[in-house]
Protein backbone atom coordinates (compact mmCIF):
# COMPACT_ATOMS: atom_id res chain seq x y z
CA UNK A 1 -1.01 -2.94 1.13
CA UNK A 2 -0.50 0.59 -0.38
CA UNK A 3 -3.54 -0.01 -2.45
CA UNK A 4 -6.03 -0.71 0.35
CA UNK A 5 -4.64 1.59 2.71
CA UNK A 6 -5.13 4.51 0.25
CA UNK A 7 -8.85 2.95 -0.28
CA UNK A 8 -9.34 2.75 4.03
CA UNK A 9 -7.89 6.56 4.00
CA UNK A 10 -10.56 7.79 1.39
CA UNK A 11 -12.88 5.65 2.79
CA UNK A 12 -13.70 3.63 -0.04
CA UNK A 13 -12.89 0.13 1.61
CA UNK A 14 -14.20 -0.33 5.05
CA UNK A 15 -11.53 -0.49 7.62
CA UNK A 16 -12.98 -2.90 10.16
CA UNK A 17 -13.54 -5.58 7.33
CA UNK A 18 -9.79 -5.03 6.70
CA UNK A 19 -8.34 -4.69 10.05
CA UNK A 20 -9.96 -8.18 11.01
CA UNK A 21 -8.84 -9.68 7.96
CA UNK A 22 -5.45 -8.07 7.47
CA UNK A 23 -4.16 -6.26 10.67
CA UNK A 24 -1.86 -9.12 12.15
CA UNK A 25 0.22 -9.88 8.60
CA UNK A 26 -0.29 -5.93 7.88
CA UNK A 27 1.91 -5.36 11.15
CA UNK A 28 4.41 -8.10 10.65
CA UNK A 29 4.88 -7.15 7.15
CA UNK A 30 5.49 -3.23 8.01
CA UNK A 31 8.29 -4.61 10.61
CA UNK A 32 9.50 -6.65 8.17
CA UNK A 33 9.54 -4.20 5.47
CA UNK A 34 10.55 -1.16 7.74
CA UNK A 35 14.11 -0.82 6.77
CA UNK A 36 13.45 -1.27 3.22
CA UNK A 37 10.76 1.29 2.82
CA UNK A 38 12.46 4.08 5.02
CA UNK A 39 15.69 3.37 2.61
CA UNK A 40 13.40 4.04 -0.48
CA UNK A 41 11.41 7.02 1.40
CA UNK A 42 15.27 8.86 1.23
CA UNK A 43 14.78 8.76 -2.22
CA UNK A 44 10.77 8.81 -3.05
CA UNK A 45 9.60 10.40 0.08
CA UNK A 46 6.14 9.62 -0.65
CA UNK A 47 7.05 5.04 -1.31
CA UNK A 48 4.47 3.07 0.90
CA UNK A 49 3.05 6.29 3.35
CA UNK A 50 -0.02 4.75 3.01
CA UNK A 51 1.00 1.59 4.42
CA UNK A 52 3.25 2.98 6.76
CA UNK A 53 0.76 4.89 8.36
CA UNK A 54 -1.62 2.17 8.64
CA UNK A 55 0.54 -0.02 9.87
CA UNK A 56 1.46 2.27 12.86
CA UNK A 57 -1.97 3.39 13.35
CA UNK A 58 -3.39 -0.14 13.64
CA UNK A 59 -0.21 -1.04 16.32
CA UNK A 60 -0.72 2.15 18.00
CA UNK A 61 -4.38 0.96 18.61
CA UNK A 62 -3.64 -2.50 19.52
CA UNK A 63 -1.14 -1.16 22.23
CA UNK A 64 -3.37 1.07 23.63
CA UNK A 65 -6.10 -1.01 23.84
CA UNK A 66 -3.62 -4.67 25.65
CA UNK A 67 -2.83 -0.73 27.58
CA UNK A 68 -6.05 -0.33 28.93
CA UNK A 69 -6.86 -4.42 29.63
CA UNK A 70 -4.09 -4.26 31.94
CA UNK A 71 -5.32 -1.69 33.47
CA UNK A 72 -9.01 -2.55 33.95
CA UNK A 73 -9.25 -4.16 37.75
């Protein structure tokens, strides 16, 4: 996941190819995962912020967006 986030950030992999492919597992891995990779970020500050932050970008979006369903009439 580090790897293709990294290539999303720099734009080198498209994102919306990904994020239909990926984004579910991508989510449920990064919850998984969480505890983990904020353990080793005490140490390596820098272990999987790539994923991280793709992984909370692309649940930030889907909240938003069930958000804004529930809120259309």
């Amino acid at each position: 996941y580090e790897t293709f986030a990294i290539g999303i950030r720099v734009k080198a992999i498209d994102e919306t190819m990904y994020k239909l492919w990926w984004k579910t597992q991508l989510i449920r891995d990064w919850h998984a995962s969480r505890e983990l990779i904020l353990a080793l970020q005490k140490s390596s500050p820098n272990a999987y912020i790539e994923f991280s932050a793709l992984a909370q970008k692309w649940e930030q979006e889907d909240i938003a967006k069930r958000r804004d369903a529930q809120q259309k009439p």
